[in-house]
PDB file of N, CA and C in Angstrom:
ATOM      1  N   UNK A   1     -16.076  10.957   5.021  1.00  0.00           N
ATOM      2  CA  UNK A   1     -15.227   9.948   4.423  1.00  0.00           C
ATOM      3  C   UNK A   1     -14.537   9.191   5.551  1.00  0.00           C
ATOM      4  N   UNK A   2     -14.435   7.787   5.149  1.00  0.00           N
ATOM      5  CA  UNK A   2     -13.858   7.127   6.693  1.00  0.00           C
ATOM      6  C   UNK A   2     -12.400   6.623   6.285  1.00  0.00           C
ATOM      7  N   UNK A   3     -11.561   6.978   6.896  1.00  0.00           N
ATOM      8  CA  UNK A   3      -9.823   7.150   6.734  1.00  0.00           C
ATOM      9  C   UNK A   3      -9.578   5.949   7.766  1.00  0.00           C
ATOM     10  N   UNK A   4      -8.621   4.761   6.646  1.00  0.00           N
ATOM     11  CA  UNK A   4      -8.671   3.521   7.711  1.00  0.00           C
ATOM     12  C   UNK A   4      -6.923   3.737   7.324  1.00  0.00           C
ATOM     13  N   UNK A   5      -6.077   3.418   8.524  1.00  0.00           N
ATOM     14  CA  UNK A   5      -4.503   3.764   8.653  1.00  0.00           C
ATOM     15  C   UNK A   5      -4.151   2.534   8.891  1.00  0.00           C
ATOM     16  N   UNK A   6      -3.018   1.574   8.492  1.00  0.00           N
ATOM     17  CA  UNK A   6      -2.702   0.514   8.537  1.00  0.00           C
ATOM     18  C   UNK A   6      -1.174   0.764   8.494  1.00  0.00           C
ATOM     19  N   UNK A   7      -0.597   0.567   9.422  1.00  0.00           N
ATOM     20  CA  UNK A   7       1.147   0.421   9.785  1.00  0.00           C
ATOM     21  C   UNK A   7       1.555  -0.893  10.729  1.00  0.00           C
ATOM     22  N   UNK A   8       1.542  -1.646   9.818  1.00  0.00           N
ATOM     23  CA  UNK A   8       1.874  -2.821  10.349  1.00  0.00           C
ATOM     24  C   UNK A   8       3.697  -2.831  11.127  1.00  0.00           C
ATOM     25  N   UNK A   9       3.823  -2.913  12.094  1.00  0.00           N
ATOM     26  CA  UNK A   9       5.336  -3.063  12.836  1.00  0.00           C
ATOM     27  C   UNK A   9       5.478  -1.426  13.199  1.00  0.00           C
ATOM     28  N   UNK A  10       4.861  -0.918  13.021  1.00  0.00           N
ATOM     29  CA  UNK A  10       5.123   0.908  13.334  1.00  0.00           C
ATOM     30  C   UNK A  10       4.417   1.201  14.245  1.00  0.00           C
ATOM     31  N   UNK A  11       5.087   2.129  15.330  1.00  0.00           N
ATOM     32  CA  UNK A  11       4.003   3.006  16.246  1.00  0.00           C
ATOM     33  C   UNK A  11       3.709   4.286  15.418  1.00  0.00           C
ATOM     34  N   UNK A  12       2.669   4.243  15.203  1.00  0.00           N
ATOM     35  CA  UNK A  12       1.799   5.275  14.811  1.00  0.00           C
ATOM     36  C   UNK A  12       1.567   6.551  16.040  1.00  0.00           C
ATOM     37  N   UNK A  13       1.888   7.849  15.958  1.00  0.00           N
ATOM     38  CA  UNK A  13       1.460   8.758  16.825  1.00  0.00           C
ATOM     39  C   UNK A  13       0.235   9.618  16.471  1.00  0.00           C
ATOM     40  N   UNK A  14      -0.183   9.397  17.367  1.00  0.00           N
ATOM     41  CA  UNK A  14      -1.231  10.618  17.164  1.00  0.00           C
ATOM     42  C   UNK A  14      -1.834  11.841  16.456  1.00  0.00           C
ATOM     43  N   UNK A  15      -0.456  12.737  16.544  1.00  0.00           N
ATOM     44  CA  UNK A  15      -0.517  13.925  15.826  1.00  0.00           C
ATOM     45  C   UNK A  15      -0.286  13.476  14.540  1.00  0.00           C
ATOM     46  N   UNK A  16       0.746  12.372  14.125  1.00  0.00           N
ATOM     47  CA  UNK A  16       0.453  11.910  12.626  1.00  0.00           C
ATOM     48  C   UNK A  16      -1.034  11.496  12.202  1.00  0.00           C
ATOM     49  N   UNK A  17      -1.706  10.481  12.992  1.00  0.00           N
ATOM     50  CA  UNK A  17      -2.898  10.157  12.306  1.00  0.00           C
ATOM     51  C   UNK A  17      -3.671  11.479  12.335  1.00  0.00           C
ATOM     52  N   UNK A  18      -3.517  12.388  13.146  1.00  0.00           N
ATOM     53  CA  UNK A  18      -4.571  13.620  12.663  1.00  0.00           C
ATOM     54  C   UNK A  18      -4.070  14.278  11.518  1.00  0.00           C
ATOM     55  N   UNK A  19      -2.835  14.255  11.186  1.00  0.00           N
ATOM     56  CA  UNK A  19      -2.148  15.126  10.111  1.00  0.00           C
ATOM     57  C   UNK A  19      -2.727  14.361   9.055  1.00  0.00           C
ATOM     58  N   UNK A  20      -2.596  12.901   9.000  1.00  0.00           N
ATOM     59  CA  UNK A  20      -3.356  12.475   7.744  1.00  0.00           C
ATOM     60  C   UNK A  20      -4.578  12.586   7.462  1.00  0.00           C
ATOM     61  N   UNK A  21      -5.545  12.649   8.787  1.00  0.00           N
ATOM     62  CA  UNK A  21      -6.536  12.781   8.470  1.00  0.00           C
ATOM     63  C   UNK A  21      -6.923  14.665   8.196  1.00  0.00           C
ATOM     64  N   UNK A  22      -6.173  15.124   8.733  1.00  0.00           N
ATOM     65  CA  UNK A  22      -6.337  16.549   8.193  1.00  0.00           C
ATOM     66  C   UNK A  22      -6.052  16.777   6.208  1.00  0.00           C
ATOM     67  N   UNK A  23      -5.179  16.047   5.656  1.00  0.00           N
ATOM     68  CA  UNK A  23      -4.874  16.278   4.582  1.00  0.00           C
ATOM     69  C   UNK A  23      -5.553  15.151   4.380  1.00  0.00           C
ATOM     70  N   UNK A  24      -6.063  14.577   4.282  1.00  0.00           N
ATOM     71  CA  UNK A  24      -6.992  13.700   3.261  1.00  0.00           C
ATOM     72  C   UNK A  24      -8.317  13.950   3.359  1.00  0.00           C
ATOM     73  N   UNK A  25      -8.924  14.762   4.418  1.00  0.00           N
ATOM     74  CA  UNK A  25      -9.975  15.487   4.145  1.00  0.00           C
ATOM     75  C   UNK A  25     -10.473  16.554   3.364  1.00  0.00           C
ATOM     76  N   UNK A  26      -9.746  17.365   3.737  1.00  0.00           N
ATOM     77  CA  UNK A  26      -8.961  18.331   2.224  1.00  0.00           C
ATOM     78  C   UNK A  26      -9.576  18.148   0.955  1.00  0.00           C
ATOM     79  N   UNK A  27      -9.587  16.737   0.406  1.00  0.00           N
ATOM     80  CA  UNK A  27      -9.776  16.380  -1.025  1.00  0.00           C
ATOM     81  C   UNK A  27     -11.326  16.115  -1.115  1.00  0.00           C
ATOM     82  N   UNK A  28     -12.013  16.150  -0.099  1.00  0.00           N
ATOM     83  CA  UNK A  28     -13.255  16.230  -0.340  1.00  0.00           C
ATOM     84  C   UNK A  28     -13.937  17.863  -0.773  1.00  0.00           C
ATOM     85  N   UNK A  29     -13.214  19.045  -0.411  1.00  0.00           N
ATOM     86  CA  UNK A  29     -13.169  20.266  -1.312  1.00  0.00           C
ATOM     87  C   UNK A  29     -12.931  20.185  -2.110  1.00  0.00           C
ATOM     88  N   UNK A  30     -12.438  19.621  -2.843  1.00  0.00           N
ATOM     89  CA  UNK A  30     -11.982  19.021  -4.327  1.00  0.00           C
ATOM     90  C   UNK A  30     -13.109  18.118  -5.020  1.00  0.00           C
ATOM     91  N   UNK A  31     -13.074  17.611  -4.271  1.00  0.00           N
ATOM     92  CA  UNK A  31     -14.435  15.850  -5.293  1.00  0.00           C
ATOM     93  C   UNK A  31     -14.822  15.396  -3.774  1.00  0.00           C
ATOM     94  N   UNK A  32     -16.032  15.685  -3.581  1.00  0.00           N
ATOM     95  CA  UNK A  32     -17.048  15.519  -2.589  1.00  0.00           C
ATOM     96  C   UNK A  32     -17.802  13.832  -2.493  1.00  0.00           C
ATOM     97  N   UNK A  33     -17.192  13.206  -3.631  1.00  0.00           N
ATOM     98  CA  UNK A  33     -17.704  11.776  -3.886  1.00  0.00           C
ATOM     99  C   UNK A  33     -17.404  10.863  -3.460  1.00  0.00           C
ATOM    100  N   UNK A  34     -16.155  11.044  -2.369  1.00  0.00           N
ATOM    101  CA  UNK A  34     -15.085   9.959  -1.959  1.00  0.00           C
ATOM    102  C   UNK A  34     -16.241   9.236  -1.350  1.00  0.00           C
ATOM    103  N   UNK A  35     -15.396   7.477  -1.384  1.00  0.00           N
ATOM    104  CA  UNK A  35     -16.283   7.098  -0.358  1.00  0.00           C
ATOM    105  C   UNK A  35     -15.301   6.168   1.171  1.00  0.00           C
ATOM    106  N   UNK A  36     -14.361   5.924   0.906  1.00  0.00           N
ATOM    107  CA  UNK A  36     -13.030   6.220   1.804  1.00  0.00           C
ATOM    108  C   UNK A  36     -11.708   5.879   1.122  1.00  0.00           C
ATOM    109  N   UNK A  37     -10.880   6.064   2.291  1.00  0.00           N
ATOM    110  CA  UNK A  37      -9.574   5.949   1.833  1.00  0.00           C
ATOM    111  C   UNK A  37      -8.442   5.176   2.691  1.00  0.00           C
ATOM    112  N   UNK A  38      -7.899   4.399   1.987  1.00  0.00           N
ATOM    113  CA  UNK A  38      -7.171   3.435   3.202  1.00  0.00           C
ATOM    114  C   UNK A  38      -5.536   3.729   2.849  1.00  0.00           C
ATOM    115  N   UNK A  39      -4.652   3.914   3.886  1.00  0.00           N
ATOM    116  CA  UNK A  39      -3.809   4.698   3.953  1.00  0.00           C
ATOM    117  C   UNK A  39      -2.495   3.437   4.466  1.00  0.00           C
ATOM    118  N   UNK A  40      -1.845   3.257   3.782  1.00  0.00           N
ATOM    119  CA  UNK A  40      -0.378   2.215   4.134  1.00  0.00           C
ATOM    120  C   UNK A  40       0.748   2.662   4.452  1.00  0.00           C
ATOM    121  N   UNK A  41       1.080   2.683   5.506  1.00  0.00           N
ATOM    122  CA  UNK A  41       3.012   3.370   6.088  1.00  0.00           C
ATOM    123  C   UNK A  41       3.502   1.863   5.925  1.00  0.00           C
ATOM    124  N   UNK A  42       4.643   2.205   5.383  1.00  0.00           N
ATOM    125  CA  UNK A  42       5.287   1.958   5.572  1.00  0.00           C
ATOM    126  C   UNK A  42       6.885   2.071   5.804  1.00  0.00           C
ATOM    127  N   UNK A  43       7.981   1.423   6.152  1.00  0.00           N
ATOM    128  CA  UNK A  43       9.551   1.484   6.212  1.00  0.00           C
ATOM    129  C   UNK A  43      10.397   0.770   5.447  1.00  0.00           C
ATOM    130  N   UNK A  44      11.239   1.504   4.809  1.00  0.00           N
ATOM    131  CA  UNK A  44      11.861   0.616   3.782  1.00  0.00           C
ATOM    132  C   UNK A  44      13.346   0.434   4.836  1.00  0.00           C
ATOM    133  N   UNK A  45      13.528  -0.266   4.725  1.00  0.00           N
ATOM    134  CA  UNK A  45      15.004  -1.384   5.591  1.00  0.00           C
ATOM    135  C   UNK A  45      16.384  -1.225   4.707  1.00  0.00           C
ATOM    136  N   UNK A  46      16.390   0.545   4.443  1.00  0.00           N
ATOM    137  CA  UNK A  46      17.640   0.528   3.894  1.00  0.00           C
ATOM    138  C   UNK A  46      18.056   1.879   4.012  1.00  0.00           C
ATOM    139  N   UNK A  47      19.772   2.113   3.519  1.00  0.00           N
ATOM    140  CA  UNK A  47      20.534   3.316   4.444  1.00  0.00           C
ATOM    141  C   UNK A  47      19.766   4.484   4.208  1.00  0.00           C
ATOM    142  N   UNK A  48      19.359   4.426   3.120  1.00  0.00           N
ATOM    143  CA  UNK A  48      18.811   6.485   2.482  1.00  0.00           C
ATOM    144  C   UNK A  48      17.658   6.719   3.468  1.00  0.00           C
ATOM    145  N   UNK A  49      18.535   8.135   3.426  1.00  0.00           N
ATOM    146  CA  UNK A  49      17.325   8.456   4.368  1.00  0.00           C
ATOM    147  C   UNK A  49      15.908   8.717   3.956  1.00  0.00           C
ATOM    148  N   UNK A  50      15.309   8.930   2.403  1.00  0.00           N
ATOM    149  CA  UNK A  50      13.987   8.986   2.189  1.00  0.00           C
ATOM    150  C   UNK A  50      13.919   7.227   1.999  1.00  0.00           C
ATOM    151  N   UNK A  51      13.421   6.824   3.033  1.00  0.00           N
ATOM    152  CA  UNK A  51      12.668   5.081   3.477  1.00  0.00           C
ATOM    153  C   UNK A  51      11.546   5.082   4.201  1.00  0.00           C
ATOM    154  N   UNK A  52      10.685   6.592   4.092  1.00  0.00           N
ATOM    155  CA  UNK A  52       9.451   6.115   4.788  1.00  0.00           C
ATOM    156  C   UNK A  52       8.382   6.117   3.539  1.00  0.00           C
ATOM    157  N   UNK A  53       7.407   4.991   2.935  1.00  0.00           N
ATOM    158  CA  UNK A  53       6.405   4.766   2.130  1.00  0.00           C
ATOM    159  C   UNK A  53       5.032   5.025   2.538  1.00  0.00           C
ATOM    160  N   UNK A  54       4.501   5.754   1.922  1.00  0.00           N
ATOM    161  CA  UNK A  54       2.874   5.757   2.087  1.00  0.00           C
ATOM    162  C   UNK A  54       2.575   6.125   0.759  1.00  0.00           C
ATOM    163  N   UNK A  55       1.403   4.689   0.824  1.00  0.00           N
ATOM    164  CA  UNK A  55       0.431   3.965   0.183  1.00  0.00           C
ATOM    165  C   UNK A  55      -1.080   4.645   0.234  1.00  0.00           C
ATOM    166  N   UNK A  56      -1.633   5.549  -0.470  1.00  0.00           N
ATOM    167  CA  UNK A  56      -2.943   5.835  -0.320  1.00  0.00           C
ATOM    168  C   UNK A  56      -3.940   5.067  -1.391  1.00  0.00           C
ATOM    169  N   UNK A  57      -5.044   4.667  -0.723  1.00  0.00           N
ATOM    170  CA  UNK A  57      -6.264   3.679  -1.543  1.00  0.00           C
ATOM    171  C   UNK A  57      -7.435   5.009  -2.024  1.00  0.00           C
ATOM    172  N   UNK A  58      -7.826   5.542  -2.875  1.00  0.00           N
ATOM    173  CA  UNK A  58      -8.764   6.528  -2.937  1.00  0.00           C
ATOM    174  C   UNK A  58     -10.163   5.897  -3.318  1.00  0.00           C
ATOM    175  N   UNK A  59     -11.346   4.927  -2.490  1.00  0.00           N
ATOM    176  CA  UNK A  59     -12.192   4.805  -3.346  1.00  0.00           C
ATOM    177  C   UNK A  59     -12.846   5.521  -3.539  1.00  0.00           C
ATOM    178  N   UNK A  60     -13.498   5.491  -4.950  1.00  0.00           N
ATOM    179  CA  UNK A  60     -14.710   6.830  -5.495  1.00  0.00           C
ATOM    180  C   UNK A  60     -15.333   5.571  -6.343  1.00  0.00           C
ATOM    181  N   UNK A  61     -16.725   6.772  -6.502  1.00  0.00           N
ATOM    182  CA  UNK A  61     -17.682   5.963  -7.681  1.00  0.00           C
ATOM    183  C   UNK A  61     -16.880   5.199  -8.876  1.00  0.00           C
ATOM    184  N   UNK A  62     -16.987   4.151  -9.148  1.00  0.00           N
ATOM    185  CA  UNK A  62     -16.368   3.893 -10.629  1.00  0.00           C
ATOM    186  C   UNK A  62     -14.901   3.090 -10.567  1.00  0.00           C
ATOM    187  N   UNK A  63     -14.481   3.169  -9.051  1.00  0.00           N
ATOM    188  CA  UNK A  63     -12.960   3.006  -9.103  1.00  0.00           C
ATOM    189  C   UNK A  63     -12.758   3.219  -8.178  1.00  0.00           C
ATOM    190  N   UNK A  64     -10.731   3.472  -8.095  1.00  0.00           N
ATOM    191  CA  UNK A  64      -9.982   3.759  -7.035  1.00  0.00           C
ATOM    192  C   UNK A  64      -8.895   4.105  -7.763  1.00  0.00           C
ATOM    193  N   UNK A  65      -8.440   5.413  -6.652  1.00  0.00           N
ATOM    194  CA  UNK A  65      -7.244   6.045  -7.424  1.00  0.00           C
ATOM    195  C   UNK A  65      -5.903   5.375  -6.172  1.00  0.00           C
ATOM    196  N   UNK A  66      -4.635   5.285  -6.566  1.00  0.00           N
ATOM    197  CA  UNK A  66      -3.954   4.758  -5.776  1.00  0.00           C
ATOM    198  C   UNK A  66      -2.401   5.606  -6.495  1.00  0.00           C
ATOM    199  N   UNK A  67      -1.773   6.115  -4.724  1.00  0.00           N
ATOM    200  CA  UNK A  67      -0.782   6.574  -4.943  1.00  0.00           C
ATOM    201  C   UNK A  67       0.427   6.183  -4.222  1.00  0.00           C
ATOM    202  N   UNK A  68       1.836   6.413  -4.641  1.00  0.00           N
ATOM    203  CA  UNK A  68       2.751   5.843  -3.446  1.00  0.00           C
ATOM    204  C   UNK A  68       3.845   6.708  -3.607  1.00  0.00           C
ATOM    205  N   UNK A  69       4.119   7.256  -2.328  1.00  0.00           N
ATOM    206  CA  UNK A  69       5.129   8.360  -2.109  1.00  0.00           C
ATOM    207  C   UNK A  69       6.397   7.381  -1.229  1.00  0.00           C
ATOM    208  N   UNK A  70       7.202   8.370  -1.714  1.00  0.00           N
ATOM    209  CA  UNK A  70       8.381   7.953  -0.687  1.00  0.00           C
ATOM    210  C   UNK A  70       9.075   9.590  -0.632  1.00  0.00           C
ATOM    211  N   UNK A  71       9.321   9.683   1.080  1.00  0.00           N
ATOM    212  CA  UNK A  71       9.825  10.767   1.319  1.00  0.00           C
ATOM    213  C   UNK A  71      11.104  10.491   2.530  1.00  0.00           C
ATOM    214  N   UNK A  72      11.651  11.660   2.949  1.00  0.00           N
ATOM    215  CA  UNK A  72      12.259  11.111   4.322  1.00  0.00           C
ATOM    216  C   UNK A  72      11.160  10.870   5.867  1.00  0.00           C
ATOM    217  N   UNK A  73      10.484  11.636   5.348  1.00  0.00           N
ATOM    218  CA  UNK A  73       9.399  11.391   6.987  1.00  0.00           C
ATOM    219  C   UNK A  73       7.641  11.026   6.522  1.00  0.00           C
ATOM    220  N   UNK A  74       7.224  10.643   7.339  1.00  0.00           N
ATOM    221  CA  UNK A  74       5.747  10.267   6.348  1.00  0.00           C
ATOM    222  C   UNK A  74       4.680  11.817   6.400  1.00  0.00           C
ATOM    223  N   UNK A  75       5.410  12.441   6.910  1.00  0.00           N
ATOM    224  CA  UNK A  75       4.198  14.020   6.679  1.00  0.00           C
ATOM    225  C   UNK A  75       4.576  14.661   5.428  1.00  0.00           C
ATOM    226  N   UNK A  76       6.434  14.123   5.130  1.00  0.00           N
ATOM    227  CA  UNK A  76       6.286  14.870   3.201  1.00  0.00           C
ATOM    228  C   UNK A  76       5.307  13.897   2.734  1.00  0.00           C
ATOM    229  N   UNK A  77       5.314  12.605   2.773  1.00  0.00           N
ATOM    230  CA  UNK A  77       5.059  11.894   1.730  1.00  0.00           C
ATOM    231  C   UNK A  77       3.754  12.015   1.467  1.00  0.00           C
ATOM    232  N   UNK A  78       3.042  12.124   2.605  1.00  0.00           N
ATOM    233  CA  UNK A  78       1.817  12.550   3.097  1.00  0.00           C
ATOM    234  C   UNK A  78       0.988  13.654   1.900  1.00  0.00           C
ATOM    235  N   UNK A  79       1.945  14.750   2.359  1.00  0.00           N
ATOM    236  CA  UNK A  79       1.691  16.230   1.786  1.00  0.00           C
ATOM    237  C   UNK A  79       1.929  16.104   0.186  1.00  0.00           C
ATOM    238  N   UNK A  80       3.117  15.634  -0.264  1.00  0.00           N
ATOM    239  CA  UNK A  80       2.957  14.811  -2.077  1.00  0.00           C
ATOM    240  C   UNK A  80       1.962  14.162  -2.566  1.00  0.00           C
ATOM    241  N   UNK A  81       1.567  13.277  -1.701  1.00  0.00           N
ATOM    242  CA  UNK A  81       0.584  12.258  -2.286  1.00  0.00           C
ATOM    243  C   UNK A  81      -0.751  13.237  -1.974  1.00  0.00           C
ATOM    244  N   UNK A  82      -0.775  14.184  -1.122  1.00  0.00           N
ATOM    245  CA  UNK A  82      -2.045  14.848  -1.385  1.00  0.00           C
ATOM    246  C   UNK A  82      -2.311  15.740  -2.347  1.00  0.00           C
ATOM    247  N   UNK A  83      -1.842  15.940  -2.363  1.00  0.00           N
ATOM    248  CA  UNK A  83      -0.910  17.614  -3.503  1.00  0.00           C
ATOM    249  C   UNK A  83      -1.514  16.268  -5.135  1.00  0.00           C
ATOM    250  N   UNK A  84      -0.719  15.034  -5.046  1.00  0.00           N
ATOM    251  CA  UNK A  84      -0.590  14.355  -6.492  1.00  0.00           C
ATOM    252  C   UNK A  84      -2.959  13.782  -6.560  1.00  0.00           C
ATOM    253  N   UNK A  85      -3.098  13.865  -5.329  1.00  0.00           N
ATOM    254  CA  UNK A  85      -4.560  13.297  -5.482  1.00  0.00           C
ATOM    255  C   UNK A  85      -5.449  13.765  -5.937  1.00  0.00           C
ATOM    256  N   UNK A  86      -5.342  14.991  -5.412  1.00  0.00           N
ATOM    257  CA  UNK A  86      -6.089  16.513  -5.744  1.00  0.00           C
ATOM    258  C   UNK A  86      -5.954  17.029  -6.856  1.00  0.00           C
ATOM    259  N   UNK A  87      -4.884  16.802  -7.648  1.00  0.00           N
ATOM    260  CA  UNK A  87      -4.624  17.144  -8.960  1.00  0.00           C
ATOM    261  C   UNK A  87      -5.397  16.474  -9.897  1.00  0.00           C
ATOM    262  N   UNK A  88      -5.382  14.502  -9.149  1.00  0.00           N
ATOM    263  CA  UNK A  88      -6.055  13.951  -9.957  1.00  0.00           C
ATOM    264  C   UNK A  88      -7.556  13.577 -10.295  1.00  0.00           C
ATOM    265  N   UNK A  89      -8.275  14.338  -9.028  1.00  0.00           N
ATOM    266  CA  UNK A  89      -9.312  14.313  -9.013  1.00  0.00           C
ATOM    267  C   UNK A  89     -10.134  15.702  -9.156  1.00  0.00           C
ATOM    268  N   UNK A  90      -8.957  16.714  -9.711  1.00  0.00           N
ATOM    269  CA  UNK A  90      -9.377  17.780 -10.409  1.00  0.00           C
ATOM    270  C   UNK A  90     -10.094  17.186 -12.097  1.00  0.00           C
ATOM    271  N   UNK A  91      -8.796  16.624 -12.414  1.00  0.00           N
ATOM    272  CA  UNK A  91      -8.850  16.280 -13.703  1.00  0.00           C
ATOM    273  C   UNK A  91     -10.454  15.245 -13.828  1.00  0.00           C
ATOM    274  N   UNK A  92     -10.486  14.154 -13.097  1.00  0.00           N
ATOM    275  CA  UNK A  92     -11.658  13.870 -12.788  1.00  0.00           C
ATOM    276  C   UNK A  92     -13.023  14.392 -13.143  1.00  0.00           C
ATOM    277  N   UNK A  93     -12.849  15.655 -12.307  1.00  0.00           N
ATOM    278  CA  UNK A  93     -14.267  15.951 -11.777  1.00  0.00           C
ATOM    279  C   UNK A  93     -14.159  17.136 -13.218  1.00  0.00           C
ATOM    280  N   UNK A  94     -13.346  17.538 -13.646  1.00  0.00           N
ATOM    281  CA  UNK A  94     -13.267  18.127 -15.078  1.00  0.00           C
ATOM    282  C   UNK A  94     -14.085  16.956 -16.124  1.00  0.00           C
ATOM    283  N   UNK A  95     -13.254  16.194 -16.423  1.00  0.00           N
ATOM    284  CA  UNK A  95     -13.963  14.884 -17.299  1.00  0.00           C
ATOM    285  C   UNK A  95     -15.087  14.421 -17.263  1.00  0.00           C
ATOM    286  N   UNK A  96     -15.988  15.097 -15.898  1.00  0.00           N
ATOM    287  CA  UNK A  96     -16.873  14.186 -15.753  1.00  0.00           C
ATOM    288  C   UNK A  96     -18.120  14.945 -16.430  1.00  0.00           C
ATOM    289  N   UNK A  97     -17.196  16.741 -16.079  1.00  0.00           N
ATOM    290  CA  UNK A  97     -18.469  18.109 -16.188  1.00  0.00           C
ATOM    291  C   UNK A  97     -18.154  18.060 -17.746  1.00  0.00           C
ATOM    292  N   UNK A  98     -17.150  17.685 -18.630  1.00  0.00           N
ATOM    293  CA  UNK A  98     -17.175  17.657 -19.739  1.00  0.00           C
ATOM    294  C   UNK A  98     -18.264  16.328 -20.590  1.00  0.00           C
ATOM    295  N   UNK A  99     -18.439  15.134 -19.939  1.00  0.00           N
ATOM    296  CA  UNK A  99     -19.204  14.358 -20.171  1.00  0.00           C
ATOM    297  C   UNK A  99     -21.136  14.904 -19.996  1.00  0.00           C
ATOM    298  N   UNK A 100     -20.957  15.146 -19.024  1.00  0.00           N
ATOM    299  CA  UNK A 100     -22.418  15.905 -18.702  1.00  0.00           C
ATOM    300  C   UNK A 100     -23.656  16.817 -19.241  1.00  0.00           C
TER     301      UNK A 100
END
């Protein structure tokens, strides 16, 4: 699956883009169908401290699943939105073996 990261005005580090790409690989143990996933940081420009956004694009056959976390740092939001993907592409790949 090819994981495209887009943080426009942000330095992106390293060990983050592997962390995402470690947890968004993940979901291919789950539903093996992906065909990629495009991933949005962003910063929200205000006092609270949960203001970091990430945007995940999930394409698969048929569609795209799309999620948006807000946490205080982007490795929760990260870890939610993977946790919320996987759930949904349980349900998925359930629906699909029920169609079959």
């Amino acid at each position: 699956m090819k994981i495209t990261i887009q943080a426009p005005d942000i330095n992106v580090s390293q060990s983050l883009v592997n962390f995402i790409n470690r947890k968004l690989d993940k979901l291919h143990l789950v539903y093996d169908k992906i065909i990629r996933s495009e991933v949005f940081l962003k910063v929200n420009n205000t006092s609270e401290k949960e203001n970091k956004i990430v945007e995940v694009l999930l394409h698969i056959p048929g569609g795209q699943l799309v999620i948006k976390k807000e946490a205080a740092t982007f490795e929760a939001a990260i870890d939610h939105g993977a946790h919320s993907l996987r759930r949904r592409l349980k349900r998925k790949k359930e629906k699909q073996r029920a169609r079959d």
